[in-house]
N, C-alpha and C. Protein backbone atom coordinates (compact mmCIF):
# COMPACT_ATOMS: atom_id res chain seq x y z
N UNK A 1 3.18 16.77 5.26
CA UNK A 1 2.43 16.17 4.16
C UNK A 1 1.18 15.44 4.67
N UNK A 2 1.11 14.61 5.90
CA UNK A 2 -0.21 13.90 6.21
C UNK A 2 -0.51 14.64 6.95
N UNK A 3 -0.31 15.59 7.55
CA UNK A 3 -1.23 16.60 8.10
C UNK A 3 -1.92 17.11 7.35
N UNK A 4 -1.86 17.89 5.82
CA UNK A 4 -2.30 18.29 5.28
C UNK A 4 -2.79 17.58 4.05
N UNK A 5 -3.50 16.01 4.47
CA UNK A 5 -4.21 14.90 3.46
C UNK A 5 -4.52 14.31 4.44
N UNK A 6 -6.03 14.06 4.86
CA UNK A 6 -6.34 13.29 5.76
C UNK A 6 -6.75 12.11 5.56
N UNK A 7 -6.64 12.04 4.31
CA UNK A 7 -7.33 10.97 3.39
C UNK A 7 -5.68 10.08 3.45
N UNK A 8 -4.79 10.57 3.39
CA UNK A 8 -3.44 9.90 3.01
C UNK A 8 -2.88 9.35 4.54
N UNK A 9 -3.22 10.36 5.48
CA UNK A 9 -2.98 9.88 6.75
C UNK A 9 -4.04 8.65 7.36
N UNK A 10 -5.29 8.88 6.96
CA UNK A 10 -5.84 7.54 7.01
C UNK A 10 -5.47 6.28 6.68
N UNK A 11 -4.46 6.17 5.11
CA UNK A 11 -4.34 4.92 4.40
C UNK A 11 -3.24 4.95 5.54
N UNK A 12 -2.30 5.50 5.85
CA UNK A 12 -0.74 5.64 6.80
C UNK A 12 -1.36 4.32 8.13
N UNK A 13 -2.47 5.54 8.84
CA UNK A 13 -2.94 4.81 10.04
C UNK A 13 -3.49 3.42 9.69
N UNK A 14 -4.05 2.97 8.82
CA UNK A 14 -4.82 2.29 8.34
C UNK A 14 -3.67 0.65 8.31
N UNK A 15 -2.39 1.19 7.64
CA UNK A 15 -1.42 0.15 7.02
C UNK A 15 -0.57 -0.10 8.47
N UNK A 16 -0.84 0.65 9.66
CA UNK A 16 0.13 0.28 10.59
C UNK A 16 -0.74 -0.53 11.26
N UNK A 17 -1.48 -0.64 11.38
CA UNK A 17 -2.85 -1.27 12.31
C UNK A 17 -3.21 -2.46 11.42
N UNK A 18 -3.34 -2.68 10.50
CA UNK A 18 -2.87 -4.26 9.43
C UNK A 18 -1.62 -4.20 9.49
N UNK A 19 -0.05 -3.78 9.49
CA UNK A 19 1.16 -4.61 9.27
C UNK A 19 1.90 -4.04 10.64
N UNK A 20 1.34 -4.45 11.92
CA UNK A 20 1.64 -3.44 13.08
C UNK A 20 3.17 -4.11 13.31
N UNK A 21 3.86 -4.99 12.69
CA UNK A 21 5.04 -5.34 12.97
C UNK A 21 5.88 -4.79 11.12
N UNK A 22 4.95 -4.42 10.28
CA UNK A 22 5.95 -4.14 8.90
C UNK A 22 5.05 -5.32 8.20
N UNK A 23 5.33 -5.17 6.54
CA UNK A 23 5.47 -6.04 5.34
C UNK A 23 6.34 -6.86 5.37
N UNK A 24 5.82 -7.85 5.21
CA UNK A 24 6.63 -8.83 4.90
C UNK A 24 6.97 -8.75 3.36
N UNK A 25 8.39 -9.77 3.20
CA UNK A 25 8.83 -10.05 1.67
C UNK A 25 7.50 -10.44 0.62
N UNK A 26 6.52 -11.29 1.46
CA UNK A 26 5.60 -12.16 0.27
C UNK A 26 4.58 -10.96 0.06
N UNK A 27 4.32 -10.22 1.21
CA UNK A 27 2.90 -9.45 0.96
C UNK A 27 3.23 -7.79 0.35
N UNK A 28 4.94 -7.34 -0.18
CA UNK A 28 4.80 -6.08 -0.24
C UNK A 28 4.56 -6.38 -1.54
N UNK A 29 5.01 -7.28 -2.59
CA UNK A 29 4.63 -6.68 -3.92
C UNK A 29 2.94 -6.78 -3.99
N UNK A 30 2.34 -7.55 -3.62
CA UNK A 30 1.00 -7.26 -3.41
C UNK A 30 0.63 -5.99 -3.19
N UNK A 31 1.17 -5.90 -2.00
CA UNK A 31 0.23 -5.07 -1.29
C UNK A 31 0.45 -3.31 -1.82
N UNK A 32 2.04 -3.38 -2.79
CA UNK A 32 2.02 -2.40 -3.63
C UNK A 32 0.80 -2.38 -4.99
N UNK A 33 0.89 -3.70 -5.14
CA UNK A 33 -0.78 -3.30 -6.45
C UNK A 33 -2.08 -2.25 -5.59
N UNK A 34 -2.12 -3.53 -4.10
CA UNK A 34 -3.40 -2.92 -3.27
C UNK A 34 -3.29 -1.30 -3.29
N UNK A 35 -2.47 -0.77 -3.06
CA UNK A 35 -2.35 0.82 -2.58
C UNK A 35 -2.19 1.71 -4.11
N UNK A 36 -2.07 0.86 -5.19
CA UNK A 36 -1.46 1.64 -6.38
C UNK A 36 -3.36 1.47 -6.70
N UNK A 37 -4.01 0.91 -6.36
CA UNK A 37 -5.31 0.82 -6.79
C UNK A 37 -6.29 2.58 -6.00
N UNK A 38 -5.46 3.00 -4.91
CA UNK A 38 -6.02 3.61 -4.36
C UNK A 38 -5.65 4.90 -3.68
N UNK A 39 -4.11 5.39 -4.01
CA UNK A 39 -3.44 6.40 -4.29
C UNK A 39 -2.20 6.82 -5.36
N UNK A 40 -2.48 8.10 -5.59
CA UNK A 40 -1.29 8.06 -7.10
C UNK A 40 0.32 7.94 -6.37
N UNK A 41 0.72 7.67 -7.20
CA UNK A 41 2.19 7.22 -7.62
C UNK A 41 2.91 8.24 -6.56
N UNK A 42 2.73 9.45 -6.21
CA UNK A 42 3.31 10.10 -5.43
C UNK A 42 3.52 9.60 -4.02
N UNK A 43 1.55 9.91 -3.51
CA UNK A 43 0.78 9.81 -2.31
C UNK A 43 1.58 7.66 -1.87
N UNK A 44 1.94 7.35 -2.89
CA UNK A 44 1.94 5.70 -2.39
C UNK A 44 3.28 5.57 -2.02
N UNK A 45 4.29 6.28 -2.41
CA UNK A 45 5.61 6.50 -2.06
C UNK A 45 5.74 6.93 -0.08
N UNK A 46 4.95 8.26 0.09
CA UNK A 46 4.66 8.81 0.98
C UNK A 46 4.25 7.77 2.11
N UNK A 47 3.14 7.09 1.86
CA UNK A 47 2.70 6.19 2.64
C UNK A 47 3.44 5.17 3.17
N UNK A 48 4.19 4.66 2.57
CA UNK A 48 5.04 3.23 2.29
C UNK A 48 6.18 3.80 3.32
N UNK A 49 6.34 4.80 2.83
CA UNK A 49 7.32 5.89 3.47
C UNK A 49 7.32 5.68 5.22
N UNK A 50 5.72 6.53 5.38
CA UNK A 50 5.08 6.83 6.78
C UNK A 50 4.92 5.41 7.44
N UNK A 51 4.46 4.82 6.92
CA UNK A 51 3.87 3.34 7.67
C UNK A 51 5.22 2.48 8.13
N UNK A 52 6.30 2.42 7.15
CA UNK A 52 7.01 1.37 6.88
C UNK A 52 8.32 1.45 7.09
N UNK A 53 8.78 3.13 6.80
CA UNK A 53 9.70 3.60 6.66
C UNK A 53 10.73 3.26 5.39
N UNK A 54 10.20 2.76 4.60
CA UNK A 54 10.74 2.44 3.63
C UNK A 54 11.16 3.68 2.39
N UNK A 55 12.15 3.32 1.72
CA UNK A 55 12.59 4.88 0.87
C UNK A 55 11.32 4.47 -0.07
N UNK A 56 10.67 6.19 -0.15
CA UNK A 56 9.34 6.89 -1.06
C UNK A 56 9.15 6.27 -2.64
N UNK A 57 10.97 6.47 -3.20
CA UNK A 57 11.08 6.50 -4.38
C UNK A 57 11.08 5.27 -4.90
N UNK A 58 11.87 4.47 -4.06
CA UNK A 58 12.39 2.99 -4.40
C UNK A 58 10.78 2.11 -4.71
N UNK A 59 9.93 2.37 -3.57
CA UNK A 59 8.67 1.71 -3.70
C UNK A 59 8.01 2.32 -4.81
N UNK A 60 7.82 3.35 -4.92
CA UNK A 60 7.38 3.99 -6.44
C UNK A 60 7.60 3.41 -7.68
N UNK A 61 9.12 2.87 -7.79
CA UNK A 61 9.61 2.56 -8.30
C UNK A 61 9.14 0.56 -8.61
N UNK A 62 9.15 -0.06 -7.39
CA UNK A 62 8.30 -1.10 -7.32
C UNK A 62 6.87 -1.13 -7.79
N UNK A 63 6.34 -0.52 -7.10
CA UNK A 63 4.99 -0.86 -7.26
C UNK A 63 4.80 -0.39 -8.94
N UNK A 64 5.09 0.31 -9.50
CA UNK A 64 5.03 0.68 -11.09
C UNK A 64 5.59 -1.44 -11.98
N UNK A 65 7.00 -1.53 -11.37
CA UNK A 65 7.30 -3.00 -11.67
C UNK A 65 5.93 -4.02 -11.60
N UNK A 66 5.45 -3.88 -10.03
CA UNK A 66 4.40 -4.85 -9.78
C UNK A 66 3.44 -4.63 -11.02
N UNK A 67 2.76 -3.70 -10.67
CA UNK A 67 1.71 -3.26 -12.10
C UNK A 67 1.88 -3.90 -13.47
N UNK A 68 3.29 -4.18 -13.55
CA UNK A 68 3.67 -4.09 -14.84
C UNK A 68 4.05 -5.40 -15.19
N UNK A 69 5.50 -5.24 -14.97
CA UNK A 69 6.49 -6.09 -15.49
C UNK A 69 6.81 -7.64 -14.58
N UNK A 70 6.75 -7.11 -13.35
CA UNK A 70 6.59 -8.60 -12.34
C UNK A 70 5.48 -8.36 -11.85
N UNK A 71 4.40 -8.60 -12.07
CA UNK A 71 2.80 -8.37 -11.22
C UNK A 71 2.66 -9.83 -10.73
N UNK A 72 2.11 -9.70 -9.39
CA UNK A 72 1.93 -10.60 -8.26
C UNK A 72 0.86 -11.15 -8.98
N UNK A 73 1.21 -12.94 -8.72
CA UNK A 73 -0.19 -13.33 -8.86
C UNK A 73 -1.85 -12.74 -8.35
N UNK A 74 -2.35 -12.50 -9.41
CA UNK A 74 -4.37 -12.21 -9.23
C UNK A 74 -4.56 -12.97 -7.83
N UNK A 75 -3.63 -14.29 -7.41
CA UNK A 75 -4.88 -14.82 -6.46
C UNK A 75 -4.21 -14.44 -4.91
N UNK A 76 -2.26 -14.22 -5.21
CA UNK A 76 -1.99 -13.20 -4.38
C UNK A 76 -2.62 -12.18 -4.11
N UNK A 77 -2.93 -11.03 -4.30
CA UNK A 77 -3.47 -9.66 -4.38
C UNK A 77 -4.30 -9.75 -3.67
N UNK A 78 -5.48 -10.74 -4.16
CA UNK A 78 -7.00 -11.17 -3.33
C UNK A 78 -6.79 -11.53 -2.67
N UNK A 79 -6.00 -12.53 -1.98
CA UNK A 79 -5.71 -13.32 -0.96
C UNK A 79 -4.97 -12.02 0.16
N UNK A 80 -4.34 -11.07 0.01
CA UNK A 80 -3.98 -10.31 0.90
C UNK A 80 -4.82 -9.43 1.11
N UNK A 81 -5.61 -9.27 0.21
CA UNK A 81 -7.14 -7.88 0.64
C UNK A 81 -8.13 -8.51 1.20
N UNK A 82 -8.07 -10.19 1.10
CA UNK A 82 -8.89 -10.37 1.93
C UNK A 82 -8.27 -10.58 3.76
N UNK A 83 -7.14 -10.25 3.79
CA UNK A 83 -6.25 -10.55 4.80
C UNK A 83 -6.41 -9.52 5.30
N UNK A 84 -6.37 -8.16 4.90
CA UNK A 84 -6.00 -6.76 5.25
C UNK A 84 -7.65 -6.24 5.00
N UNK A 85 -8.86 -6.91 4.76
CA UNK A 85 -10.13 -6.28 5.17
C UNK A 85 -10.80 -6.77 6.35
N UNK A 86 -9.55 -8.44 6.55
CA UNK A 86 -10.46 -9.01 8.06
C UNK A 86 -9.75 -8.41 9.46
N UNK A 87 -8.46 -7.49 8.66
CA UNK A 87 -7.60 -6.73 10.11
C UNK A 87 -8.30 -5.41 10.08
N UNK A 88 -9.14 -4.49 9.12
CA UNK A 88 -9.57 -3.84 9.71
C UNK A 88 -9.68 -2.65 8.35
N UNK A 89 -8.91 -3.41 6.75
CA UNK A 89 -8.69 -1.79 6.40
C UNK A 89 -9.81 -2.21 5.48
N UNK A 90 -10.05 -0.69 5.42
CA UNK A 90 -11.88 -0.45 4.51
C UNK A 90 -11.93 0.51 3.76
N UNK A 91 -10.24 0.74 2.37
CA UNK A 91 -10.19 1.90 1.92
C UNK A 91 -10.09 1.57 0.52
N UNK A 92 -11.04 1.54 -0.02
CA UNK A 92 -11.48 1.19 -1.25
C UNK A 92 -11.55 2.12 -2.53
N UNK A 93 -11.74 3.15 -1.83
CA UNK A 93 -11.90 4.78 -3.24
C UNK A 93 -10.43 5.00 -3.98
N UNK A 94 -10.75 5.54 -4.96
CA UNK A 94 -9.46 6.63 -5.85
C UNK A 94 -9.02 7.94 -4.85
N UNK A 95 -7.98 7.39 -4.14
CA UNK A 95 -7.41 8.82 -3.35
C UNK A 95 -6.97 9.59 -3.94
N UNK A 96 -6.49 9.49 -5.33
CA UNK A 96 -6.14 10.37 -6.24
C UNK A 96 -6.39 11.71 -5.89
């Protein structure tokens, strides 16, 4: 699958090099808005997957919650993109 999305293997490389030890409890529901801003619902499973090792579906399944029904504080969210643009990540587009 990231062989054949280089765009998806970027966000992969991208999230190990900002969380080179894993997500923490405070920063994954965040950081599920951050990635739902910038790949679909599939591709964000995958990633979460690759980077984290975490099950595809379960986070799918989260990050739809975050969006929604428990969404991380606005000043959370910002406060971790500005955390994760001073470690290095600079992926801002619709990977869609």
């Amino acid at each position: 699958m990231l062989e054949d999305n280089p765009e998806l293997a970027e966000v992969v490389r991208s999230l190990v090099e900002v969380f080179p030890d894993g997500v923490d409890d405070d920063d994954y529901h965040p950081l599920l808005v951050i990635l739902s801003d910038v790949l679909s619902e599939r591709n964000l499973g995958v990633a979460v997957h690759a980077a984290f090792g975490l099950d595809p579906h379960v986070a799918r399944n989260e990050a739809a919650d975050a969006r929604t029904g428990n969404k991380p504080s606005r000043r959370g969210i910002e406060d971790l993109r500005s955390r994760m643009t001073a470690k290095g990540w600079s992926i801002v587009e619709d990977e869609n």
